[in-house]
PDB file of N, CA and C in Angstrom:
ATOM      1  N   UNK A   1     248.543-148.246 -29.007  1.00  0.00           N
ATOM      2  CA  UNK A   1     248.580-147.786 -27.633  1.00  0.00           C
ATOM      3  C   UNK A   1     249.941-147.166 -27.372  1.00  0.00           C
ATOM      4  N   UNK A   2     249.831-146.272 -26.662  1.00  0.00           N
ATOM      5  CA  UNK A   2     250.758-145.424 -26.488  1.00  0.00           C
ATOM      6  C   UNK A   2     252.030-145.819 -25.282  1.00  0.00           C
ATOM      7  N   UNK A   3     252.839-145.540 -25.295  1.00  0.00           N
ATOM      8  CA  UNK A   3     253.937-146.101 -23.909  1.00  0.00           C
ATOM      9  C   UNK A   3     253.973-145.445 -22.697  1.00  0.00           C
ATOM     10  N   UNK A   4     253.648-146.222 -21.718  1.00  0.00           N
ATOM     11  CA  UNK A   4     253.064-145.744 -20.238  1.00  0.00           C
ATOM     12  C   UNK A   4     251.682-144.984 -20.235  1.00  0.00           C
ATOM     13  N   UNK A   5     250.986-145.638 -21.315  1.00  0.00           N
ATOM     14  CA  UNK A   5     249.618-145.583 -21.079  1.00  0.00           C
ATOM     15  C   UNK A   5     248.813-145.807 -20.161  1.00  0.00           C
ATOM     16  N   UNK A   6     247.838-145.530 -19.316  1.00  0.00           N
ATOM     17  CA  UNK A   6     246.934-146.105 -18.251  1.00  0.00           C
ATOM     18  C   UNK A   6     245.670-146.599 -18.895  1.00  0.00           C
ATOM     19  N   UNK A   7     245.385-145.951 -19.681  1.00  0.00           N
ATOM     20  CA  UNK A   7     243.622-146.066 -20.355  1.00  0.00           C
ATOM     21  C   UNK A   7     243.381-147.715 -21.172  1.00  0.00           C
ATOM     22  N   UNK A   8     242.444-148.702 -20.544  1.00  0.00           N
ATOM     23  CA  UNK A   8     242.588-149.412 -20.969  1.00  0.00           C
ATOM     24  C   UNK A   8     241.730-149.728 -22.426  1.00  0.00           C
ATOM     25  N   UNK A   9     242.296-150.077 -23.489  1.00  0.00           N
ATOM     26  CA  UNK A   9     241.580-150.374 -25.171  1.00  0.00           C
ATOM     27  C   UNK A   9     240.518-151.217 -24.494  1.00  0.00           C
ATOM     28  N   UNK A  10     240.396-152.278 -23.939  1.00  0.00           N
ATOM     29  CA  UNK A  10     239.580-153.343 -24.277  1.00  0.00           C
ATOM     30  C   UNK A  10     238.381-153.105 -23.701  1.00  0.00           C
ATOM     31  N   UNK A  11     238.534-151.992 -22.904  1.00  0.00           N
ATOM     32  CA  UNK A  11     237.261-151.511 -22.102  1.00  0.00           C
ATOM     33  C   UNK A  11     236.902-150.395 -22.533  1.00  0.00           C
ATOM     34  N   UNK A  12     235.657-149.582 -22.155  1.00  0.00           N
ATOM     35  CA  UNK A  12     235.090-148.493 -22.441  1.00  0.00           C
ATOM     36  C   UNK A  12     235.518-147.737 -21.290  1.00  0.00           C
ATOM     37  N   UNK A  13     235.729-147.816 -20.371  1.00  0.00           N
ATOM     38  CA  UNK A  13     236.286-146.965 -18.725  1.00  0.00           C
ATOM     39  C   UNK A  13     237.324-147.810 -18.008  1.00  0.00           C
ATOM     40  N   UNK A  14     237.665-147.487 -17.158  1.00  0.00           N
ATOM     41  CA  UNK A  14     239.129-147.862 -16.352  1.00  0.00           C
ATOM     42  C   UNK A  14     240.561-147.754 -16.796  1.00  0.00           C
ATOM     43  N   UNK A  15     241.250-147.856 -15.578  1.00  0.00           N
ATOM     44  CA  UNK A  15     242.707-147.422 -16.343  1.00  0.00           C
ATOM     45  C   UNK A  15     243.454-148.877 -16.001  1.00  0.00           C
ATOM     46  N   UNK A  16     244.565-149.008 -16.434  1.00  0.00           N
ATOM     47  CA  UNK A  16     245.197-150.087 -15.743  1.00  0.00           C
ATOM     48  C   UNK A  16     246.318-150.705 -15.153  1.00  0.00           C
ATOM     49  N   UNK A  17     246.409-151.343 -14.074  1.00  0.00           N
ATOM     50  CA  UNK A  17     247.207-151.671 -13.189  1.00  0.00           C
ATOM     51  C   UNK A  17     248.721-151.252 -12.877  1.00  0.00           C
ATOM     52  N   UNK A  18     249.036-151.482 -14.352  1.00  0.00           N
ATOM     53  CA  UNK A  18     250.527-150.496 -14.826  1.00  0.00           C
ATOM     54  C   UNK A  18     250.581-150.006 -15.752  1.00  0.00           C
ATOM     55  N   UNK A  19     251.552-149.215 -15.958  1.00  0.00           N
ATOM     56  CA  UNK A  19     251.867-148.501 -17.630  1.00  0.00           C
ATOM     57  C   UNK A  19     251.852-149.520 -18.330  1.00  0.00           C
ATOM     58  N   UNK A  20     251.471-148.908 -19.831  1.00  0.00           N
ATOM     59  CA  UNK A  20     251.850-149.915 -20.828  1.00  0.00           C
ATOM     60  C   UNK A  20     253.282-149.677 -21.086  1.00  0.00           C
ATOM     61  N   UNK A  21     253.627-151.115 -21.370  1.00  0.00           N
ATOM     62  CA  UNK A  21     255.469-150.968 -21.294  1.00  0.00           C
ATOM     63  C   UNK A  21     256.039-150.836 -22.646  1.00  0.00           C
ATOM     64  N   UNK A  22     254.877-150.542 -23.701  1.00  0.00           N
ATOM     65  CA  UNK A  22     255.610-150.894 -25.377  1.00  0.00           C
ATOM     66  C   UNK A  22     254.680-149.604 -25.936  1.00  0.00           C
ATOM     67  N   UNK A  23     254.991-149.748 -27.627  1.00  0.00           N
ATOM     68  CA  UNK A  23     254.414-148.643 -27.832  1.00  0.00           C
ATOM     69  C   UNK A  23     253.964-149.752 -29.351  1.00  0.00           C
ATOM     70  N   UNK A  24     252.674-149.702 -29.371  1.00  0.00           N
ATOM     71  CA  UNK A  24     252.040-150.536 -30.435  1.00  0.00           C
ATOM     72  C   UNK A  24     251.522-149.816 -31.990  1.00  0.00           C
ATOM     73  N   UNK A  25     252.116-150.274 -32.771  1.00  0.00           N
ATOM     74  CA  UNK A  25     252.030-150.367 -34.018  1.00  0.00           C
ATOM     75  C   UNK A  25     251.456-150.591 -35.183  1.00  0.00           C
ATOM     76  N   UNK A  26     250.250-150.111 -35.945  1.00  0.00           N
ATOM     77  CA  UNK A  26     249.155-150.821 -36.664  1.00  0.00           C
ATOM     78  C   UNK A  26     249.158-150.434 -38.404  1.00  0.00           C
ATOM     79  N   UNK A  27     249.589-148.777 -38.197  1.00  0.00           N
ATOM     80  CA  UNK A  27     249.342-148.830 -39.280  1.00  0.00           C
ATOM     81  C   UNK A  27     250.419-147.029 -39.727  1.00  0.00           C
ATOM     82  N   UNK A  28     250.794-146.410 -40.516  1.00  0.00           N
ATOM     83  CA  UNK A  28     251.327-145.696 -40.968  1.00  0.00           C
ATOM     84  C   UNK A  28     250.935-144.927 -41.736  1.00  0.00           C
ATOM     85  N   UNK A  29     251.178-143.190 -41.931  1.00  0.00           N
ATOM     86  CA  UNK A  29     251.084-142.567 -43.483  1.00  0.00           C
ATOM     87  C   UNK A  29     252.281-142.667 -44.046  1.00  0.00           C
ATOM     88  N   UNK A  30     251.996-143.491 -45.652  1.00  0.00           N
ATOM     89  CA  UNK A  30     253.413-143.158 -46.413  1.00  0.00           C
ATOM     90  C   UNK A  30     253.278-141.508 -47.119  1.00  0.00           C
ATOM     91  N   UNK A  31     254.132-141.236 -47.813  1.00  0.00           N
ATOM     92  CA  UNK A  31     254.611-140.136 -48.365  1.00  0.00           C
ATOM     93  C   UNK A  31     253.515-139.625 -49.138  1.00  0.00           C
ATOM     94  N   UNK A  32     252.590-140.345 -50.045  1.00  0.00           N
ATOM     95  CA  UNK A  32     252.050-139.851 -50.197  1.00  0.00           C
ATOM     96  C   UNK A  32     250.404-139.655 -49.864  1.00  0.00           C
ATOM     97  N   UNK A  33     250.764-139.842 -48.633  1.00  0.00           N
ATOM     98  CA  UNK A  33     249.200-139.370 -47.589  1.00  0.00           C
ATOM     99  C   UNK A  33     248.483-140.385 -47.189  1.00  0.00           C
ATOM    100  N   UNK A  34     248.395-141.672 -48.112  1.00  0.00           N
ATOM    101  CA  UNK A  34     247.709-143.111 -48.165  1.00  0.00           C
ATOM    102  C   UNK A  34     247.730-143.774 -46.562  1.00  0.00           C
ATOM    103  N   UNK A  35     247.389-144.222 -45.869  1.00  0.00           N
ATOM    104  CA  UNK A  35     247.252-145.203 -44.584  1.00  0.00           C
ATOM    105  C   UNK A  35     247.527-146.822 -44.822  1.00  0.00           C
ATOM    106  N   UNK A  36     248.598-147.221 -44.861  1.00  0.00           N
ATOM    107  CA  UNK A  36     249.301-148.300 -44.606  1.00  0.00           C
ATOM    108  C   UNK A  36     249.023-149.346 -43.451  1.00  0.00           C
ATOM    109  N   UNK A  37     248.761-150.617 -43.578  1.00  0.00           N
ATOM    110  CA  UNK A  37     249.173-151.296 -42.275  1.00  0.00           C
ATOM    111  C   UNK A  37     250.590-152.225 -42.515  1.00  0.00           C
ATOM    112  N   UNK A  38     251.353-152.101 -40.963  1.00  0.00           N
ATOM    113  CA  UNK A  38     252.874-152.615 -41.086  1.00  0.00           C
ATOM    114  C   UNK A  38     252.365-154.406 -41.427  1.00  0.00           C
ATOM    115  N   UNK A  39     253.232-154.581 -41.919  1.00  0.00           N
ATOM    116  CA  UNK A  39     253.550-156.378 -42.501  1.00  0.00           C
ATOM    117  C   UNK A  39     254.626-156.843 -41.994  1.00  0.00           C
ATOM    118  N   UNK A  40     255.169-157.621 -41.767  1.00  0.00           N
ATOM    119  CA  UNK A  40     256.452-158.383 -41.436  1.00  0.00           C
ATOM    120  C   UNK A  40     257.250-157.799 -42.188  1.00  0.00           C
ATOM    121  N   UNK A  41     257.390-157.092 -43.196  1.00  0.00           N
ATOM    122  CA  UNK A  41     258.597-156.890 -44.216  1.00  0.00           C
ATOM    123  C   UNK A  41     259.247-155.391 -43.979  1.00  0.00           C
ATOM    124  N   UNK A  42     257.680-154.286 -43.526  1.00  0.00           N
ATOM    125  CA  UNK A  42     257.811-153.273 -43.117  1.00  0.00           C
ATOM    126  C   UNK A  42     259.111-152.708 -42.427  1.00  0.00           C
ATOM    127  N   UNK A  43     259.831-151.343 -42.793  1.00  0.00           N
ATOM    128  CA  UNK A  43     261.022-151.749 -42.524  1.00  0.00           C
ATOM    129  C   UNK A  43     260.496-149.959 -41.358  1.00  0.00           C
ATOM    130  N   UNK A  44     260.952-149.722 -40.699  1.00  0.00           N
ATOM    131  CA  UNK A  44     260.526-149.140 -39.391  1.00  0.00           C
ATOM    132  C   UNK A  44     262.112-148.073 -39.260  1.00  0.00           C
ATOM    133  N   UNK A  45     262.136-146.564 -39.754  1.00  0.00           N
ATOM    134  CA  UNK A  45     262.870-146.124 -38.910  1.00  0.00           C
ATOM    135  C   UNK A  45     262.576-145.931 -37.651  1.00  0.00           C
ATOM    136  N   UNK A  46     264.378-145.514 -36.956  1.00  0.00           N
ATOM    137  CA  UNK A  46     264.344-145.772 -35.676  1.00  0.00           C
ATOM    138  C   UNK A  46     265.004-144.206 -35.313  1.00  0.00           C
ATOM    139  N   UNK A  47     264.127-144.324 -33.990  1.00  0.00           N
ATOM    140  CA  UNK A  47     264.355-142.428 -33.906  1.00  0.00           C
ATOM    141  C   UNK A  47     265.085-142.573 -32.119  1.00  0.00           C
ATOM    142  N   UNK A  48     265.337-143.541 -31.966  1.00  0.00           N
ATOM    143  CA  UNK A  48     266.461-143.761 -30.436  1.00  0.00           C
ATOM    144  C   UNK A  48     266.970-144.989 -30.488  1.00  0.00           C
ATOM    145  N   UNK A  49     268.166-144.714 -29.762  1.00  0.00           N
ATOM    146  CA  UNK A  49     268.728-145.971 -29.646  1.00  0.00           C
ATOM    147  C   UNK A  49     268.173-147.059 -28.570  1.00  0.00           C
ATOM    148  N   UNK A  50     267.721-148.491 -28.914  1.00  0.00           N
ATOM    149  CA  UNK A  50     266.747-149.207 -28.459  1.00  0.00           C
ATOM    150  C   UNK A  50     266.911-150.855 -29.231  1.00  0.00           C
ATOM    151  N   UNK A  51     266.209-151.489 -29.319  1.00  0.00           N
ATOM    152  CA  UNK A  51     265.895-153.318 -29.260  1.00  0.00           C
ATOM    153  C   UNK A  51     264.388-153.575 -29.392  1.00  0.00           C
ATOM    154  N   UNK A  52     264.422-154.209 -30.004  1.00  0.00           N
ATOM    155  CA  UNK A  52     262.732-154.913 -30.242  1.00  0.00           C
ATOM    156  C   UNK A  52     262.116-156.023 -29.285  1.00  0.00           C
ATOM    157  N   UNK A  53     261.887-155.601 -28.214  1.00  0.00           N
ATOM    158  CA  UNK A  53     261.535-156.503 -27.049  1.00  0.00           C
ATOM    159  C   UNK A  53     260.754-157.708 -27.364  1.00  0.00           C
ATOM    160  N   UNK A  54     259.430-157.775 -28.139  1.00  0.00           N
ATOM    161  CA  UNK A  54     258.833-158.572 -28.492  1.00  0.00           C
ATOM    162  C   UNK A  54     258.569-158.541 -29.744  1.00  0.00           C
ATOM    163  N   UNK A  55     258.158-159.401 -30.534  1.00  0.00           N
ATOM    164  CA  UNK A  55     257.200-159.653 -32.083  1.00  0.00           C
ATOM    165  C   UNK A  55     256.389-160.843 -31.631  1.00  0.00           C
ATOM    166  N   UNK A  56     255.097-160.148 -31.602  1.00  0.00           N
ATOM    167  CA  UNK A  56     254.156-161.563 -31.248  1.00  0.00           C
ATOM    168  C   UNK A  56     252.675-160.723 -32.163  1.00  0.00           C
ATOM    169  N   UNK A  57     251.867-162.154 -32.361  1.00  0.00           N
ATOM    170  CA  UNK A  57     250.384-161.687 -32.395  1.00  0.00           C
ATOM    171  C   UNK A  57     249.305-160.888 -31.517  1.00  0.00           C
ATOM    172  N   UNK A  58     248.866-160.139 -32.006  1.00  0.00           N
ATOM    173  CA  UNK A  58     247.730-159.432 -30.911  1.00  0.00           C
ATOM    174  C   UNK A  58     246.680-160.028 -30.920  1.00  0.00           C
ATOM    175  N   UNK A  59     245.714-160.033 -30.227  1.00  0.00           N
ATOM    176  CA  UNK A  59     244.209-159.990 -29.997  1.00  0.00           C
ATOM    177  C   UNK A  59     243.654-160.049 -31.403  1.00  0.00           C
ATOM    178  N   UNK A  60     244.212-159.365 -32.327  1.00  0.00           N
ATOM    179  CA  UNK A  60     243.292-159.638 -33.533  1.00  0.00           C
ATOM    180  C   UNK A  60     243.891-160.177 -34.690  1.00  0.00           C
ATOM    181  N   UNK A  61     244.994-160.881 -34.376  1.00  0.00           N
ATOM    182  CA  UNK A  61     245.936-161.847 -34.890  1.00  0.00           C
ATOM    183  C   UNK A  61     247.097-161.656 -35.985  1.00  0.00           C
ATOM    184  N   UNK A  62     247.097-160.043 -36.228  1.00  0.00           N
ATOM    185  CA  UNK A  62     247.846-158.762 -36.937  1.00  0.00           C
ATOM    186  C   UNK A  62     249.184-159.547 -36.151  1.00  0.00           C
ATOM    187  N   UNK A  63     250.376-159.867 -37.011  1.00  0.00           N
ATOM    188  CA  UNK A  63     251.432-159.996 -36.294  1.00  0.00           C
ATOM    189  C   UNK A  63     252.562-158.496 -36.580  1.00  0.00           C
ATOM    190  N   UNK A  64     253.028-158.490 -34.975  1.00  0.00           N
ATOM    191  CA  UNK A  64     253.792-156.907 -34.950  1.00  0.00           C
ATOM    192  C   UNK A  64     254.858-157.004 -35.016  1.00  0.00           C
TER     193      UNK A  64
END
């Protein structure tokens, strides 16, 4: 999900209440084209200066 999103995932219609305040993370292309999902070890460049507000489990128990 994207940051200051309205459209809510868990539903098929509606938007919601506030922006989304984060920008969520699942999965990556590496270099050579393949689709990755991030792991705890995953090392994440950083393209602004910023802080990792949360690391918690989602809904489908993928920890971010």
């Amino acid at each position: 999900m994207e940051f200051e999103a309205l459209d809510k995932w868990w539903e098929r219609t509606g938007v919601r209440s506030t922006p989304h305040e984060g920008l969520d993370c699942y999965c990556y292309e590496c270099r050579n084209g393949k689709l990755k999902k991030f792991t705890e070890r995953s090392l994440v460049p950083v393209m602004n200066a910023g802080i990792v507000a949360k690391n918690f489990k989602d809904l489908s128990g993928f920890s971010k």
